[in-house]
Protein backbone atom coordinates (compact mmCIF):
# COMPACT_ATOMS: atom_id res chain seq x y z
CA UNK A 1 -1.37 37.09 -4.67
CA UNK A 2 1.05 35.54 -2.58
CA UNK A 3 -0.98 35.60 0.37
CA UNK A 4 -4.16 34.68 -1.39
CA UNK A 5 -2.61 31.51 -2.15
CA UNK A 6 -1.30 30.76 1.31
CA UNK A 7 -4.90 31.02 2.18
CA UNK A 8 -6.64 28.84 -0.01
CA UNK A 9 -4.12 26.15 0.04
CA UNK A 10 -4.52 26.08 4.19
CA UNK A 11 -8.15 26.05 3.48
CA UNK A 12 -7.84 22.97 1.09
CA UNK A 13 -5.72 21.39 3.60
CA UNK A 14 -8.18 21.64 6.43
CA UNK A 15 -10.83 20.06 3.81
CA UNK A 16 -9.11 17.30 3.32
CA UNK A 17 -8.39 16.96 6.76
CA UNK A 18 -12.52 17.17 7.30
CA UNK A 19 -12.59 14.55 5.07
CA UNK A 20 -10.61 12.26 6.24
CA UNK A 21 -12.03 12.50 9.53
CA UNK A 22 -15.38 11.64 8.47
CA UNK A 23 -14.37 9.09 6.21
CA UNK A 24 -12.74 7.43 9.39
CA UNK A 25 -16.12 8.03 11.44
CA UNK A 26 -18.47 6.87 8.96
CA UNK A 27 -16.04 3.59 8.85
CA UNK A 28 -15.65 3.06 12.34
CA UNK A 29 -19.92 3.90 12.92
CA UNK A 30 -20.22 0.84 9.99
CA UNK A 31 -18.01 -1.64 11.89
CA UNK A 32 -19.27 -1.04 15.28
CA UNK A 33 -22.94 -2.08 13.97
CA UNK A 34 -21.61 -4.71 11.76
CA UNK A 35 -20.01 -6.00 14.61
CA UNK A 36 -23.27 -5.67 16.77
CA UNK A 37 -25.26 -7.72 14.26
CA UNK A 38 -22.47 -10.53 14.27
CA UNK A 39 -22.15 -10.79 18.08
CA UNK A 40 -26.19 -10.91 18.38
CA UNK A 41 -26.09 -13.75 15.48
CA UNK A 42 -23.31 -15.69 17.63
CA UNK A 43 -24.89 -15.78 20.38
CA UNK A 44 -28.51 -16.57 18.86
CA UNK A 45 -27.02 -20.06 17.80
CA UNK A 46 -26.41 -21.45 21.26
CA UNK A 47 -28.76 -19.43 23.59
CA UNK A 48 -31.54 -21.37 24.43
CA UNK A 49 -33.87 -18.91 25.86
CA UNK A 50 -34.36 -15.26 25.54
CA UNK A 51 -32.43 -14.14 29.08
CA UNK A 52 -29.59 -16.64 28.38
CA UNK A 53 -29.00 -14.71 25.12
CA UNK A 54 -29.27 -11.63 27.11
CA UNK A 55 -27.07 -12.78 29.58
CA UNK A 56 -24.70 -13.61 26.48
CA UNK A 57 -25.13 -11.50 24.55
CA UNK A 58 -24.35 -8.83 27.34
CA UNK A 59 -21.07 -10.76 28.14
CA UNK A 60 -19.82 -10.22 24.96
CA UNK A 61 -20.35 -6.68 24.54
CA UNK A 62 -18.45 -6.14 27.65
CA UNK A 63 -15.52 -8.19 26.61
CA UNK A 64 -15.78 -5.82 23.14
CA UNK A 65 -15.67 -3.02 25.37
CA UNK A 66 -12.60 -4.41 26.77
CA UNK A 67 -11.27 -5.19 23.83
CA UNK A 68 -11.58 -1.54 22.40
CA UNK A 69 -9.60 0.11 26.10
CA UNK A 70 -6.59 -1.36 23.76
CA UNK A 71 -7.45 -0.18 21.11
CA UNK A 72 -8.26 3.31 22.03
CA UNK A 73 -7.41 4.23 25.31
CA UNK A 74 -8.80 6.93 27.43
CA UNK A 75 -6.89 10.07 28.34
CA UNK A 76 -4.40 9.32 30.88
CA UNK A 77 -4.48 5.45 30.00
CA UNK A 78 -1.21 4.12 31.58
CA UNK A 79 -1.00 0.32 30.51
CA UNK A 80 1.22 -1.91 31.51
CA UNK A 81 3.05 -4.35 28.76
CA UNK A 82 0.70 -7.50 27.95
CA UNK A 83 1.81 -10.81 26.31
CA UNK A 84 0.88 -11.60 23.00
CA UNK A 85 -1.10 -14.28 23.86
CA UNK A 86 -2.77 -12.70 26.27
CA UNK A 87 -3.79 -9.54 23.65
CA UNK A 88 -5.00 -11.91 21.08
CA UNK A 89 -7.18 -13.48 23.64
CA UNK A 90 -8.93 -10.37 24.82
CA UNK A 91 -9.14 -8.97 21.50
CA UNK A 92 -10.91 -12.04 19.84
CA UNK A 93 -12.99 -13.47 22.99
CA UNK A 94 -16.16 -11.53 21.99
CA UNK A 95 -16.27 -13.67 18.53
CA UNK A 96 -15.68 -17.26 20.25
CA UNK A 97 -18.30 -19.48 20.46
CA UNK A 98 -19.73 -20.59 23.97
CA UNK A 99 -22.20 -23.51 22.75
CA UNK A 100 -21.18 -26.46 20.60
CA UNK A 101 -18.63 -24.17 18.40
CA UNK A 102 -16.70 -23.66 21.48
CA UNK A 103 -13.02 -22.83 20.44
CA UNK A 104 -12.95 -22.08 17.01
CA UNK A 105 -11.17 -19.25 17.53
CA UNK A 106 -7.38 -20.71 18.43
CA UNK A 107 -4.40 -19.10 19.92
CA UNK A 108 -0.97 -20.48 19.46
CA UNK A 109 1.85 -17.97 20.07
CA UNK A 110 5.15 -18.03 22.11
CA UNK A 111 5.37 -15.83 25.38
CA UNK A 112 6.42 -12.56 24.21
CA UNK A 113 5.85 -9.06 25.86
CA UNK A 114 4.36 -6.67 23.96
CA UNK A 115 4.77 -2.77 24.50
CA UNK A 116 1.87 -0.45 25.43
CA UNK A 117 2.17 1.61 21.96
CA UNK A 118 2.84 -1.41 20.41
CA UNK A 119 -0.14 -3.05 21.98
CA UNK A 120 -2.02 -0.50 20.99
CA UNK A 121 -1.61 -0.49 17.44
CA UNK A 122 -1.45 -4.41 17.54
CA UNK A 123 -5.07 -4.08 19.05
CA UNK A 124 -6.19 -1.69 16.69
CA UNK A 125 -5.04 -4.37 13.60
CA UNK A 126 -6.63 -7.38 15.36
CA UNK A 127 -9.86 -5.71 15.87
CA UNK A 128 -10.01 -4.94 12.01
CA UNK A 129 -9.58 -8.16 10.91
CA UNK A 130 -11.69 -9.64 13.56
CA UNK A 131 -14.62 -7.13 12.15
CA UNK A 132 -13.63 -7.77 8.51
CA UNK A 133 -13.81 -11.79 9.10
CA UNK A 134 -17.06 -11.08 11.06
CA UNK A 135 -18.79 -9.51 7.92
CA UNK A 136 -17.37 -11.35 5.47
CA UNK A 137 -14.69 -14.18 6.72
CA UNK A 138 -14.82 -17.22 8.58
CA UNK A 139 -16.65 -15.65 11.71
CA UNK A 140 -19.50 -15.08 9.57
CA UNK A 141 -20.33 -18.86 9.68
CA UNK A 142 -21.18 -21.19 12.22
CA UNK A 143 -18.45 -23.87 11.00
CA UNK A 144 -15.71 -21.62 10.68
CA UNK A 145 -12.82 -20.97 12.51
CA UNK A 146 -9.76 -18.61 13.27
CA UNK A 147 -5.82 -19.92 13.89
CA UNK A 148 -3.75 -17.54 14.88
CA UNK A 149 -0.10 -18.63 15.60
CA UNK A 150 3.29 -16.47 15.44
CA UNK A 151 7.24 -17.53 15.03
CA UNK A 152 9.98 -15.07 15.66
CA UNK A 153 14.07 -14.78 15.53
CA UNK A 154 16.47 -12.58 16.23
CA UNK A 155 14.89 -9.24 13.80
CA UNK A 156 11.31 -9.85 13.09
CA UNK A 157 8.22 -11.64 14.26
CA UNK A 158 5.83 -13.69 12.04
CA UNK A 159 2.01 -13.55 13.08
CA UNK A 160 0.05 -15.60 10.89
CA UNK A 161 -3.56 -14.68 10.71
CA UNK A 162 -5.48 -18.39 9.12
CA UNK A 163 -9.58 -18.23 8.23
CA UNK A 164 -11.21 -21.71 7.22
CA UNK A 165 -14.54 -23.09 6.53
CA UNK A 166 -16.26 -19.57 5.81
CA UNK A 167 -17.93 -18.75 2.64
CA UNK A 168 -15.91 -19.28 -0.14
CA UNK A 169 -13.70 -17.33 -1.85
CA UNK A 170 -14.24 -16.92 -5.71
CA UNK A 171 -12.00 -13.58 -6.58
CA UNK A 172 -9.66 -11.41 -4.50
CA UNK A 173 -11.50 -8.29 -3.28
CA UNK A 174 -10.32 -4.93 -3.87
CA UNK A 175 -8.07 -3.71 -1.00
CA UNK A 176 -8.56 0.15 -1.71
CA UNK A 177 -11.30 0.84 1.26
CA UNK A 178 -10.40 3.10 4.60
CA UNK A 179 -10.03 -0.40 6.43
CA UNK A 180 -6.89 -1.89 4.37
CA UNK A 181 -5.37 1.56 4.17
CA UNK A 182 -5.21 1.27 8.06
CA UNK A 183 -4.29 -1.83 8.52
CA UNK A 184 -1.40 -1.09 5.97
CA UNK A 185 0.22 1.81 7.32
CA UNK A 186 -0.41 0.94 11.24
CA UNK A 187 1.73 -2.13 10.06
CA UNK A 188 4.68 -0.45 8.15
CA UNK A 189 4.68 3.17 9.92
CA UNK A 190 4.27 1.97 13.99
CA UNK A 191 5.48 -1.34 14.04
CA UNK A 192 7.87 -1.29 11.21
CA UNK A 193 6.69 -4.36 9.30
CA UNK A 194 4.16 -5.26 6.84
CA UNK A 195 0.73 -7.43 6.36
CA UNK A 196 0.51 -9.86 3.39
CA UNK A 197 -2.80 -11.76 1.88
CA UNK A 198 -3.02 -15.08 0.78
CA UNK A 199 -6.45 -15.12 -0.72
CA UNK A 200 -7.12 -18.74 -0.84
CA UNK A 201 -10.95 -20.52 -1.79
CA UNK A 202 -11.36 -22.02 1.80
CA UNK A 203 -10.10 -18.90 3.81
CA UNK A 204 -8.18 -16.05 4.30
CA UNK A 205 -4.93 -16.14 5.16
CA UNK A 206 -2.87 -13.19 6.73
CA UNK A 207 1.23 -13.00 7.52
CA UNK A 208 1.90 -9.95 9.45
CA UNK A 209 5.62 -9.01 10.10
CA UNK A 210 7.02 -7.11 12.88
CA UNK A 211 9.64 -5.59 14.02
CA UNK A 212 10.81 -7.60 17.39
CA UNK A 213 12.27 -4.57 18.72
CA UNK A 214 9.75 -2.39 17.91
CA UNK A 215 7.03 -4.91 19.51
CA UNK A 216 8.39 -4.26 22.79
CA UNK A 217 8.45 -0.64 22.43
């Protein structure tokens, strides 16, 4: 009996483990095409003729492709450390505007190396809340826009995460999905902070705490 237990319980395990996996897929399949639809939407309100959107359009799905090197590396990968500034800009470059929107998106931090895991992780945060605020947020409008700006002392670092002049918010979502489960635990188990919401009617606002030390790792 002993035995048979041993067995089933490894085969549960490995289940959930299934699971989990393709819950993760499916999520990540979702974004990506969300993501798709939001770029080709960006770049339909400036182009003016069908190969300048191409030519756009294009543009921007490199820069995504750019974007997601940080956030999942190849095999091998051997980064060096990148400012802060500097990750926030490659990250969220794909979701600027180039036509008369230019620079809604705004970047505000102090010079401050980040570590390659850290950078990593950091990316893989950014990018959700870039996608999230692309289906939903303040990058889902034309007139909306995206502050990012950070302060720091001697323990942690304060990276606040401000969304304006997207569609309104009338109730606070739930916060149970694959997405916020990431976001949570990449923030409290690998860079040994936390992430806060501030669900206010003109836009979301996010505080995420760090760990200075553990930034640099």
């Amino acid at each position: 009996m002993f035995g048979i237990f041993l067995n089933v319980t490894g085969r549960k395990q490995a289940e959930e483990g299934h699971e989990l996996l393709a819950g993760e897929m499916s999520h990540r399949v979702k974004n990506l095409l969300a993501v798709a639809s939001g770029l080709t939407e960006i770049t339909s309100r400036s182009a003016r003729t069908t190969s300048e959107m191409s030519r756009e359009l294009i543009g921007r799905l490199t820069a995504l492709g750019r974007a997601h090197d940080l956030v999942r590396p190849l095999p091998g990968y051997e980064g060096d450390a990148v400012l802060l500034g500097d990750l926030f800009a490659i990250l969220l470059a794909p979701y600027d505007d180039s036509g008369a929107f230019a620079g809604r998106v705004r970047v505000a931090v102090p010079r401050m190396g980040v570590g390659e895991q850290s950078a990593r992780t950091l990316a893989l945060v950014v990018h959700e809340l870039a996608t999230n605020s692309l289906k939903h947020g303040a990058l889902s409008t034309e007139a909306g826009t995206l502050d990012v700006s950070s302060e720091s002392d001697e323990r942690d670092v304060l990276i606040t995460w401000a969304e304006a002049g997207g569609p309104e918010i009338a109730e606070i979502p739930e916060m149970g999905g694959f997405g916020s489960r990431l976001l949570s635990r990449s923030l409290t188990d690998y860079l040994n902070g936390s992430i806060k919401y501030d669900w206010q009617r003109t836009g979301l606002i996010v505080t995420l705490q760090i760990g200075r030390a553990r930034l640099a790792a």
